[in-house]
Protein backbone atom coordinates (compact mmCIF):
# COMPACT_ATOMS: atom_id res chain seq x y z
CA UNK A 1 78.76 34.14 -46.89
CA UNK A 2 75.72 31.97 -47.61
CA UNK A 3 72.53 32.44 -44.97
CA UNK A 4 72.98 29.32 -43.74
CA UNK A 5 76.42 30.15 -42.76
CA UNK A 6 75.64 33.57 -41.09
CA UNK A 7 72.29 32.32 -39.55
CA UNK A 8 75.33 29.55 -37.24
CA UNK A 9 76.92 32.06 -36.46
CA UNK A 10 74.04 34.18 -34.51
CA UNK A 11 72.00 30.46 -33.46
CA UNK A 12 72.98 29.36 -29.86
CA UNK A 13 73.51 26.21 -28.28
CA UNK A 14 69.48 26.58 -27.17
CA UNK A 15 68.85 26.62 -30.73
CA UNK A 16 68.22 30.49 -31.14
CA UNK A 17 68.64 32.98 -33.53
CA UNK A 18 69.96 36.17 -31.46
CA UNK A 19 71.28 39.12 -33.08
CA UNK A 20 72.28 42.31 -31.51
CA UNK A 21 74.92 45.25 -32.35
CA UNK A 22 75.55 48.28 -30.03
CA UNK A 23 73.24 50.98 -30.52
CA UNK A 24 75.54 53.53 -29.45
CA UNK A 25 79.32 54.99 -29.28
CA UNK A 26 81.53 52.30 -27.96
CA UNK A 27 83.17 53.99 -24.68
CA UNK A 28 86.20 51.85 -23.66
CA UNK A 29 88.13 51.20 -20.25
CA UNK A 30 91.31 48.74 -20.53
CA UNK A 31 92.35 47.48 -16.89
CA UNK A 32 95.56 45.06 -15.90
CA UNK A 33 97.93 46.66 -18.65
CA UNK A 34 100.82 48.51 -19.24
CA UNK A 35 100.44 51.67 -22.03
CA UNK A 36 102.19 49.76 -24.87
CA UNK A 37 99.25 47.30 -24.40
CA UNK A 38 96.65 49.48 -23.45
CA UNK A 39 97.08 51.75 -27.35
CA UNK A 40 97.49 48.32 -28.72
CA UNK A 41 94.01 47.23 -27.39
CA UNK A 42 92.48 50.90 -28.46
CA UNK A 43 94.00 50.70 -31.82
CA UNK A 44 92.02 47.45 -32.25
CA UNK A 45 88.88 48.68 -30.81
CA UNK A 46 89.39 52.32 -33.26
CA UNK A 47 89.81 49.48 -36.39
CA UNK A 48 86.97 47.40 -35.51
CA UNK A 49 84.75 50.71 -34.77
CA UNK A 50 85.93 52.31 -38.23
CA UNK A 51 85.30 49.02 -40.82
CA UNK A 52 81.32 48.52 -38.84
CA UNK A 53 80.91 52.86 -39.40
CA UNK A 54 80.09 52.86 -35.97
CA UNK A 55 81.28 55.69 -33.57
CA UNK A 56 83.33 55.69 -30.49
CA UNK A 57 83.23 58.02 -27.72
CA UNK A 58 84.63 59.19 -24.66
CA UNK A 59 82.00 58.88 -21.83
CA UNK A 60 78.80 57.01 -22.02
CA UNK A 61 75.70 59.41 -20.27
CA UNK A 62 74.59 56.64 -18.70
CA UNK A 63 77.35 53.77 -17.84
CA UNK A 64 80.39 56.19 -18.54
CA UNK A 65 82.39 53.48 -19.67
CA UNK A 66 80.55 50.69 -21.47
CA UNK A 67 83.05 48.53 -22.70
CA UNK A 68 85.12 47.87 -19.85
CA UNK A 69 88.20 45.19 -20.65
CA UNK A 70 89.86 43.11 -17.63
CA UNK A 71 93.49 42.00 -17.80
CA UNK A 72 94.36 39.51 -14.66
CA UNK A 73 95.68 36.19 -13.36
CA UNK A 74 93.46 34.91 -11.41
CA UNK A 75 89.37 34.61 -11.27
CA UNK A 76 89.19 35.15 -7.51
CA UNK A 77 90.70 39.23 -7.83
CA UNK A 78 87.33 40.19 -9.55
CA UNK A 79 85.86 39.59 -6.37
CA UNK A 80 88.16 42.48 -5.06
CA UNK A 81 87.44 44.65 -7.14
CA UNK A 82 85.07 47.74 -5.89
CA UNK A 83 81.27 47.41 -7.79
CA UNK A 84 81.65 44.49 -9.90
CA UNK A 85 79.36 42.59 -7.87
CA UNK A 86 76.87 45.20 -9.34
CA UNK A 87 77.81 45.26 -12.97
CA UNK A 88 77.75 40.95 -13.30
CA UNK A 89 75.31 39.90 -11.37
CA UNK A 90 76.27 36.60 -8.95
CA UNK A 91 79.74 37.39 -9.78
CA UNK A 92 80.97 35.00 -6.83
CA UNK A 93 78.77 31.46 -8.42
CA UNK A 94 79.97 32.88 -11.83
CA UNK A 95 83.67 33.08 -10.66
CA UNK A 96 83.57 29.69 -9.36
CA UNK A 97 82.33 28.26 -12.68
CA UNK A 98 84.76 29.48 -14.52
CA UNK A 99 87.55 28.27 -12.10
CA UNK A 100 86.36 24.81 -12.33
CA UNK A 101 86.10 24.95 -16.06
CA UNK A 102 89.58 26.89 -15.86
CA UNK A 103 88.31 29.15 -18.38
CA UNK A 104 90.83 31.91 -19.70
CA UNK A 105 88.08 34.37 -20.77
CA UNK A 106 84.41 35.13 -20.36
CA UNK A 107 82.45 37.91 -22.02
CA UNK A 108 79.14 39.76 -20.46
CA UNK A 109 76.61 41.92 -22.36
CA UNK A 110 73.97 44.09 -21.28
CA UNK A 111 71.05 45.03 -23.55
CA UNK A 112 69.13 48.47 -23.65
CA UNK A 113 65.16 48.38 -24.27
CA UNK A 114 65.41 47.74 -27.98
CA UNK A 115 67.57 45.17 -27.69
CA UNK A 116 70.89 46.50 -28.54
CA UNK A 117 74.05 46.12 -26.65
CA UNK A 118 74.49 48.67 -24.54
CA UNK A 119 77.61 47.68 -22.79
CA UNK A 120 79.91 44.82 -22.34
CA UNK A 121 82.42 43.41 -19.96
CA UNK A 122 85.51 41.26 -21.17
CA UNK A 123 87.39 39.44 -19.10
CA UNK A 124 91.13 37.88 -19.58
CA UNK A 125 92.57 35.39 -17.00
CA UNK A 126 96.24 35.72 -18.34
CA UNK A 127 96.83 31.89 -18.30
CA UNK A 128 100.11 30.65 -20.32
CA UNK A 129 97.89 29.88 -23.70
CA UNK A 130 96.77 33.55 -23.65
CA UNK A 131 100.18 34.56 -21.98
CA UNK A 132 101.66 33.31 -25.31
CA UNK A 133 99.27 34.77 -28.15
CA UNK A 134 101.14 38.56 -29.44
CA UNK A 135 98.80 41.23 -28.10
CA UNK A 136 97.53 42.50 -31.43
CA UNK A 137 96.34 39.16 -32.21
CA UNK A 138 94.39 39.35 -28.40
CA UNK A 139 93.27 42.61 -28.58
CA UNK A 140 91.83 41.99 -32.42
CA UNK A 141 90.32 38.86 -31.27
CA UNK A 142 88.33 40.53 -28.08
CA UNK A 143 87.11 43.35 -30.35
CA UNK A 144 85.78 41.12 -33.17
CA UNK A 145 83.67 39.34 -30.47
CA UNK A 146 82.78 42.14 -28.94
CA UNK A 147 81.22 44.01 -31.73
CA UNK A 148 78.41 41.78 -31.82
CA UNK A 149 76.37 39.15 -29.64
CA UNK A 150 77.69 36.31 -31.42
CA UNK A 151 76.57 32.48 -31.16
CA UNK A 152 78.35 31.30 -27.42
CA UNK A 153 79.39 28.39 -30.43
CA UNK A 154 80.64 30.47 -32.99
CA UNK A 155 84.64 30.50 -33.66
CA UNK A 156 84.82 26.71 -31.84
CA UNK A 157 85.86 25.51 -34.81
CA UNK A 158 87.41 28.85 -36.98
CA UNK A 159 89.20 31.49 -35.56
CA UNK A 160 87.59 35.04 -37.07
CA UNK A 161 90.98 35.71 -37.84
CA UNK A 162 93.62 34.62 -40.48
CA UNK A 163 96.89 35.08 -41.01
CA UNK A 164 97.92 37.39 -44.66
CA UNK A 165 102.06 38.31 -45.17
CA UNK A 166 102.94 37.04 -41.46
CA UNK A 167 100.34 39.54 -39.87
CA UNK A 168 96.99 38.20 -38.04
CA UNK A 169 93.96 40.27 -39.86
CA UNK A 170 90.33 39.53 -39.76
CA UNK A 171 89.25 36.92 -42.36
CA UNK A 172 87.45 39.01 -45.08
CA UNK A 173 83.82 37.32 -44.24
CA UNK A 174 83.95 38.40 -41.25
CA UNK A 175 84.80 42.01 -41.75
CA UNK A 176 82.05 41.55 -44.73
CA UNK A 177 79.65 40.44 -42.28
CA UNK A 178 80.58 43.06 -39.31
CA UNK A 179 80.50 45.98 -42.19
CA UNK A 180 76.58 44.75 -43.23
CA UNK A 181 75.39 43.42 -39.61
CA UNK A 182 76.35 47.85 -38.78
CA UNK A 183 74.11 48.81 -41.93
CA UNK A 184 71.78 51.34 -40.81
CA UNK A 185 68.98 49.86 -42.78
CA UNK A 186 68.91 46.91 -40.38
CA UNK A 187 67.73 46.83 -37.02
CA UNK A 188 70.19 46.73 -34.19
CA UNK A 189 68.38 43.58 -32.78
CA UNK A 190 66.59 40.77 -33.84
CA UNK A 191 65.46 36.93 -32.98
CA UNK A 192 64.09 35.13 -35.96
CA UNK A 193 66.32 33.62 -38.41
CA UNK A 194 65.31 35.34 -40.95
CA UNK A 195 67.64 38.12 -39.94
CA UNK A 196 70.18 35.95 -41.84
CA UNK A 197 68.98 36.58 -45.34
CA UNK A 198 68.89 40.49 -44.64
CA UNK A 199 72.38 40.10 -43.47
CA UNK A 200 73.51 38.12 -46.53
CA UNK A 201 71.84 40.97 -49.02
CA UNK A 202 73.45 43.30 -47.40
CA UNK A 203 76.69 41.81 -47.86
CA UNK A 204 76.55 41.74 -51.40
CA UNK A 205 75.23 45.41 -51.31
CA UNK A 206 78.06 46.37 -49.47
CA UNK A 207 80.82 44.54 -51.48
């Protein structure tokens, strides 16, 4: 990928360059699904994990959990749910935002001292367009833009996955770029653009 390429990817609609990648094991909960699902989602999240060479782990010391995954119908039952008022902060403004823009998914990081995520909180509203998509393809999908605190612009236009041989993968400059963003000569964070040139020479160190 050029740097001009990588640097849209991680530049927001404000105009920012923001990069972050967890700084520690990823500790998954999956809510709203049955167990054919639920090792469907953790297979993605174990694939993911394994091509960045970052670790995943049972309990988080601090959060326990710390990527927490919400399967559901309808935006109103987080507002039933015990504590999340505490984890997203003005859930019940946020909730109605994303009914009237009937929004089908919203993600929600949190960032420790250094910049890195620290935890993050995905949520699914099960409409028929997501109803429809096979749940490998989902779960993949979620991961991939989990893994890192991507542009709120980037995939608009591109999908960060492809289709090879009938199965949905992730494109190969993506999975190039997730493999050298996880390089532990980089920082976990960072906010000047610059970032994108390290990125790209890691990418071609890493081929």
């Amino acid at each position: 990928m050029k740097p001009e390429e990588i640097e849209a990817l991680f530049t927001r609609s404000d105009d920012s360059f923001v990069f972050a990648r967890w700084g520690r094991p990823i500790c998954p909960v999956v809510f709203g699904v049955d167990d054919a699902t639920l090792e469907v989602v953790k297979g993605a999240i174990e694939a993911v994990c394994q091509l960045a060479g970052h670790d995943m782990g049972e309990m988080d010391a601090e959060l326990g959990s710390n990527l927490m995954m919400f399967f559901f119908r309808d935006w109103k039952e987080l507002l039933d749910v015990p504590g999340m008022d505490r984890l997203v902060p003005d859930l019940a403004p946020l909730v109605e935002r994303l009914e009237a823009a009937e929004a089908n998914q919203y993600r929600f990081f949190r960032f420790d001292k250094t910049g890195a995520i620290k935890a993050c909180f995905v949520f699914l509203r099960m409409d028929e367009h997501l109803g429809d998509v096979p749940a490998q393809t989902l779960a993949l999908s979620q991961i991939v833009q989990s893994i890192l605190l991507w542009s709120d612009n980037a995939f608009q236009d591109r999908s960060p996955l492809m289709v090879a041989n009938e199965t949905t993968i992730l494109r190969p400059d993506i999975a190039g770029l997730i493999r050298a963003a996880y390089d532990p000569v980089l920082p976990h964070a960072a906010q000047d653009a610059s970032h994108a040139l390290r990125l790209s020479a890691r990418i071609e160190v890493t081929q």
